[in-house]
Structures are given as C-alpha cells and as structure tokens.
Protein backbone atom coordinates (compact mmCIF):
# COMPACT_ATOMS: atom_id res chain seq x y z
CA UNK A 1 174.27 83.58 67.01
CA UNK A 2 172.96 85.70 69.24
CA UNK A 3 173.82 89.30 69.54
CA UNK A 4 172.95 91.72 72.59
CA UNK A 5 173.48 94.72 70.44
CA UNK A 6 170.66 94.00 68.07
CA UNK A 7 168.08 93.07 70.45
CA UNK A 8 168.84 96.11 72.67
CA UNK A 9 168.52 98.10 69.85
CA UNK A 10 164.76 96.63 68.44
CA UNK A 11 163.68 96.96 72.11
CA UNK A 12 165.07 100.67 73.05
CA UNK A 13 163.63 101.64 70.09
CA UNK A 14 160.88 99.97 68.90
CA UNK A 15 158.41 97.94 70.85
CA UNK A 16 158.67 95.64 74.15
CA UNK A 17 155.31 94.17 75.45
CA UNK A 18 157.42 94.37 78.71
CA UNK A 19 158.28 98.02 78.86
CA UNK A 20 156.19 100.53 80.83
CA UNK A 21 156.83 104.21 79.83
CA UNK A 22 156.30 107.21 82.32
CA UNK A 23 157.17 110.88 82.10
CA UNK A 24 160.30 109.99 84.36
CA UNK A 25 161.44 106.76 83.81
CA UNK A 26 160.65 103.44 81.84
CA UNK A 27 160.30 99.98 83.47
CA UNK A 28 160.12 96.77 82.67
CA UNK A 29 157.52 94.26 84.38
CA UNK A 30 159.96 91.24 83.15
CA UNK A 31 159.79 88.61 86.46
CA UNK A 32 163.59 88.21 85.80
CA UNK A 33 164.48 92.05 85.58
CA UNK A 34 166.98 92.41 88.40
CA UNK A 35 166.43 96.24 88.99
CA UNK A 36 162.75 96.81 87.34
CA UNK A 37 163.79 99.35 85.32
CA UNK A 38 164.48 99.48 81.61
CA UNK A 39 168.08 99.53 80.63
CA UNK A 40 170.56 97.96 78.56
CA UNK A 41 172.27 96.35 81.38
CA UNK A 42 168.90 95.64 83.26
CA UNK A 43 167.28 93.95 80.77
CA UNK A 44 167.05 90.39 80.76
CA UNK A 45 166.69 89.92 77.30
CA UNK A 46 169.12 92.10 75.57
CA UNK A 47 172.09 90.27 78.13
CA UNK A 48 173.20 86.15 77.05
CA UNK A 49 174.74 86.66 80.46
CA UNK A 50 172.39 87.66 83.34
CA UNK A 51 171.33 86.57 86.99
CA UNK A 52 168.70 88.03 89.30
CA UNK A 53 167.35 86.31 92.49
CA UNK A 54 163.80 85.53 93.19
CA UNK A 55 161.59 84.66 96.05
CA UNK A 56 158.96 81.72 95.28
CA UNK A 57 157.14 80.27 98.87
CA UNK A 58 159.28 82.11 100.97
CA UNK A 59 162.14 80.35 100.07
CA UNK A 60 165.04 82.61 97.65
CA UNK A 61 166.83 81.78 94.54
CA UNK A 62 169.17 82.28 92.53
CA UNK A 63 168.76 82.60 88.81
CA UNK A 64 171.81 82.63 86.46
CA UNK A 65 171.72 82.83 82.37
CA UNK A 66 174.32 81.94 80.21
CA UNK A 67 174.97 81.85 76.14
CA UNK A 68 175.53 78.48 76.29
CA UNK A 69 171.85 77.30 77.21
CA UNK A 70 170.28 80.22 74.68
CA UNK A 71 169.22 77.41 72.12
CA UNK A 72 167.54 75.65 74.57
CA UNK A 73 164.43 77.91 75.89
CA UNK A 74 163.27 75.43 78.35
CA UNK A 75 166.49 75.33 79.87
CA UNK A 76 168.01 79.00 79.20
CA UNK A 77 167.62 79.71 83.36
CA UNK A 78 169.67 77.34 85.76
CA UNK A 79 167.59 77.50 89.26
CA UNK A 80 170.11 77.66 92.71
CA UNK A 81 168.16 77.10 95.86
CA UNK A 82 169.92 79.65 98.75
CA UNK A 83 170.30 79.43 102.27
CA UNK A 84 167.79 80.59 104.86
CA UNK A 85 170.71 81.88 106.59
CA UNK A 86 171.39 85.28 105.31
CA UNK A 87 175.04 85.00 105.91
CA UNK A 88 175.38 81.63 103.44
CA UNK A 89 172.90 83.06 100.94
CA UNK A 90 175.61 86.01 100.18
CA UNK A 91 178.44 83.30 100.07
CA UNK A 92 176.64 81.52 97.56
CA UNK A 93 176.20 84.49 95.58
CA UNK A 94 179.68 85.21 96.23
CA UNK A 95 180.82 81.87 94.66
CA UNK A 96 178.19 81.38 91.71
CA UNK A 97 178.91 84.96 90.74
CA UNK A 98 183.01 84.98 90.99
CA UNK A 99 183.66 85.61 87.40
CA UNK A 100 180.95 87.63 86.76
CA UNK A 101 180.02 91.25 86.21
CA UNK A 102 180.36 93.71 89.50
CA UNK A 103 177.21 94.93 88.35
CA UNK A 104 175.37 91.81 88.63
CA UNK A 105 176.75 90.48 91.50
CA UNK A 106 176.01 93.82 93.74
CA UNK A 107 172.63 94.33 92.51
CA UNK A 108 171.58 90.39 93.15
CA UNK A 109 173.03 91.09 96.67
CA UNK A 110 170.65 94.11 97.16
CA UNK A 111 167.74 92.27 95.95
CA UNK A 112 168.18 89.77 98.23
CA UNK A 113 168.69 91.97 100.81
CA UNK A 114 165.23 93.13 100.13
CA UNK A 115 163.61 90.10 99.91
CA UNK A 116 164.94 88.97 103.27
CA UNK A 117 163.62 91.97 104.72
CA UNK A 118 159.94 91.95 103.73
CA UNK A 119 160.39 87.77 104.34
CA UNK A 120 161.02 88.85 108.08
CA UNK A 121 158.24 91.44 108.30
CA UNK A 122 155.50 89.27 106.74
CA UNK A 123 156.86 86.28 109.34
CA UNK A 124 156.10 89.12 112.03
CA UNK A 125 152.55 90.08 110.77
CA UNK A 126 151.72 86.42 110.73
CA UNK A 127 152.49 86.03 114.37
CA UNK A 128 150.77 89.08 115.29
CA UNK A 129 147.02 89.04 116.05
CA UNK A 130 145.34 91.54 113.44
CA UNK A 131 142.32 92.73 112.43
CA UNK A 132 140.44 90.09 109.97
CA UNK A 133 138.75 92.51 106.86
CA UNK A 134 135.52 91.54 105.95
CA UNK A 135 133.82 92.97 102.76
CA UNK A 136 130.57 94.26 103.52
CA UNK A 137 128.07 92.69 100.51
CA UNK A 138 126.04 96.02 100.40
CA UNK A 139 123.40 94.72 97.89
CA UNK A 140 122.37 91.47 99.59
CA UNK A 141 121.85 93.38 102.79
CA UNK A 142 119.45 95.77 101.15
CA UNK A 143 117.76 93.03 99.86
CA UNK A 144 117.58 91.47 102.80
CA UNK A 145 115.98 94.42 104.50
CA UNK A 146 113.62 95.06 102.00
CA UNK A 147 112.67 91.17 102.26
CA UNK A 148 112.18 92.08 106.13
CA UNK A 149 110.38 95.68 105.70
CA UNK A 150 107.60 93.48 103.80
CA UNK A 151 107.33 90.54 105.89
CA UNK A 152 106.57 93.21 108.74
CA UNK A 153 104.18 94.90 106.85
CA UNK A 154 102.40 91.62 105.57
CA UNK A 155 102.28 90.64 109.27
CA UNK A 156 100.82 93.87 110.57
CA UNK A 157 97.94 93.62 107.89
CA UNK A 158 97.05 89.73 108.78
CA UNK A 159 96.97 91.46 112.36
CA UNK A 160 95.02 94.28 111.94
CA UNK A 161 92.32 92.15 109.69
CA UNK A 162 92.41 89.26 111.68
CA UNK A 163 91.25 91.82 115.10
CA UNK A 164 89.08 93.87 113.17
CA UNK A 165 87.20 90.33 111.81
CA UNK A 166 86.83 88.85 115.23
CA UNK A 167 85.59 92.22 116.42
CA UNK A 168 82.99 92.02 113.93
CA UNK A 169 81.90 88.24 115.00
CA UNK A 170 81.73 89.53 118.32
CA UNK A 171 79.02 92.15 117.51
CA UNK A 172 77.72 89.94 115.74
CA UNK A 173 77.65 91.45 112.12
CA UNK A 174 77.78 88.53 109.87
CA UNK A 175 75.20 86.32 111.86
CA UNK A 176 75.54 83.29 111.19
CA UNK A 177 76.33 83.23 107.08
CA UNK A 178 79.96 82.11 108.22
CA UNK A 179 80.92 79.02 109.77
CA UNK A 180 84.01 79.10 111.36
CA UNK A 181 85.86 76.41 113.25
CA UNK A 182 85.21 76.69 116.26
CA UNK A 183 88.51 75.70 117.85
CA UNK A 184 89.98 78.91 116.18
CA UNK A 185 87.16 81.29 117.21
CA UNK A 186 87.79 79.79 120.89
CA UNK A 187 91.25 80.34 120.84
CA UNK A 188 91.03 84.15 119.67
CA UNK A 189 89.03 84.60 122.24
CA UNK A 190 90.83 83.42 124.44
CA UNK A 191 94.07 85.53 123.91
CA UNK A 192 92.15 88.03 123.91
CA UNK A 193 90.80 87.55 127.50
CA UNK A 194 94.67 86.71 129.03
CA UNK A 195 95.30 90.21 127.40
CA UNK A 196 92.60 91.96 129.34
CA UNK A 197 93.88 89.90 132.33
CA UNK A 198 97.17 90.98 131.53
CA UNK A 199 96.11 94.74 131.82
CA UNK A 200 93.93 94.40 134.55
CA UNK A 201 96.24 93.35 136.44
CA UNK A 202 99.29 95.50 135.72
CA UNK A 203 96.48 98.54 136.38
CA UNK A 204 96.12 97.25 139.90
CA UNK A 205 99.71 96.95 140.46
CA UNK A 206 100.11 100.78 139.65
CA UNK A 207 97.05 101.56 141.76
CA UNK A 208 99.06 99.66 144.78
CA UNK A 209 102.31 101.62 144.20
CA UNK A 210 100.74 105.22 144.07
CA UNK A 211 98.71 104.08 146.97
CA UNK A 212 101.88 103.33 148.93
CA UNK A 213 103.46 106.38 147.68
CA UNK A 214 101.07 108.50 149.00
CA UNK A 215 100.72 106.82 152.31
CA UNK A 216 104.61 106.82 152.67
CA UNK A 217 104.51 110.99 151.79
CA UNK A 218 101.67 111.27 154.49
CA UNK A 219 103.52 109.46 156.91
C-alpha cells in the first residue's frame, strides 16, 4: 500500500535525484511537476492523486494519476488530448477535475494558460521573417586563409623565378647547356612583348591627354 506520508518524508529529507536546491528555493526538474517547485503538494511522487498538463507538438494534455493504476507503472498516467480551443480546453479540465483537489484543478488551469500563451507567440515568430543565425566556424576559416596566404606566396616565387630565368636566357647566360622547348620559350616571349605593347600604348594615350590639356588651357 502506498503511503504519501512516507515518501514525502524520504524525499524532504533525504535524497531526490529530482530536486534542485538553491539559497532561496528548491525545485524539482520532474516533467510531471505541475508548479516546478519542490513541495509536498507539488510533488508528483509523494501524491497517489495528481494531474498536471503538458504540451507535446504543440498540441496540450492533460495528465491525471490515480491510486488505482499505482501497481501498474506503465499505466500509472492516463493521457487526455484537449481542445485547441482555449475555451473547451478549460471545460475539459473543468469536468475531468470535478471531484478533485482546488489546488490541482487551479494550478492545471494556470499552466495551461501558459502554455497557450507561448503556443501563440512561437505561431507568431514562425510567421514572421527573422534573422537566420549562422555560427561562424572560426578555425576552418583560419585555415583556410593560411591555405590561401601560401598559395600566394608559392605563386609569387614561381613568378619571380620564372622572369628572372627568362631574363637570363635572354642575355644569354646559360648558352646553350639548356634545351628548352621551344614552344614555351616562344610563348614567354611573347607575353612579354603584348606587355610592352600594353605600356606603350597606354604611355601614348597619356601623352595625347596632357597634350589636349594644354592646348585646351592655351586656348
């Protein structure tokens, strides 16, 4: 037989792997507490007679506990789906919970009240068009960068020897102890002829334009 008395009297004063102790208060992270906090009448344990309402996939319900199903674990809660409409949802309360406690039946009404009212704001933020937060993966962008910062560097060496090898081939330094295809040599120097083309030509273009500049101020 089960007795209230005892069990509230282990848990008050011994432990509960439930109960949360602060310097003000003590709670109890039970998913069937009705209030949260840690009290004789609060606490779903220590009560054969209990009810709380909970919220699973936006839809509410309506717990109730009775002695008669404590032998039966898998079947100690008895699961009432309520209405959507907030008006019915109280009259179901109203009629499940006629016989009951005042205490019980108030504080499921205030829970659901609750519920209903964070249901209706979360509906709202859905509809609304917010901000998306991205985390920012800090480490794989350094990595990236530093991936980058070396390719560049890499590149600017193959550069700067490539030029300075050609430049040499040119004078003529290494005679002829290399043999290099001549395709490549061809195209080098090549590239490098549309880039003095390049220059000689924007030169002359900024020779025109001070040229008309000065003829315009003389005029």
């Amino acid at each position: 037989m089960q007795n209230d008395d005892v069990i509230w009297g282990i848990i008050n004063k011994s432990f509960c792997s439930f109960k949360v102790n602060t310097k003000t208060h003590k709670f109890c992270r039970n998913e069937y507490n009705l209030t949260g906090l840690c009290s004789r009448v609060s606490c779903p344990l220590a009560n054969s007679q209990y009810a709380t309402v909970r919220e699973e996939k936006g839809i509410c319900y309506l717990f109730l506990k009775t002695i008669e199903r404590s032998a039966f674990p898998g079947k100690l809660w008895e699961k009432i789906q309520l209405s959507r409409n907030f008006e019915k949802a109280m009259g179901q309360i109203n009629e499940n919970l006629v016989f009951w406690p005042n205490y019980l039946r108030q504080k499921c009404k205030q829970r659901l009240v609750k519920i209903t009212q964070y249901l209706i704001r979360m509906r709202k933020l859905r509809l609304k068009n917010t901000k998306k937060l991205v985390p920012i993966q800090r480490k794989i962008e350094r990595r990236e960068r530093r991936r980058e910062d070396k390719a560049l560097v890499a590149a600017r060496i193959d550069n700067v020897i490539e030029q300075e090898l050609l430049g040499r081939l040119k004078v003529g330094v290494y005679g002829d102890i290399y043999n290099f295809p001549q395709l490549a040599f061809d195209k080098a120097l090549n590239d490098e002829e549309l880039q003095s083309e390049e220059e000689a030509e924007a030169e002359t273009e900024v020779k025109e334009i001070s040229l008309q500049l000065t003829f315009i101020k003389f005029i």
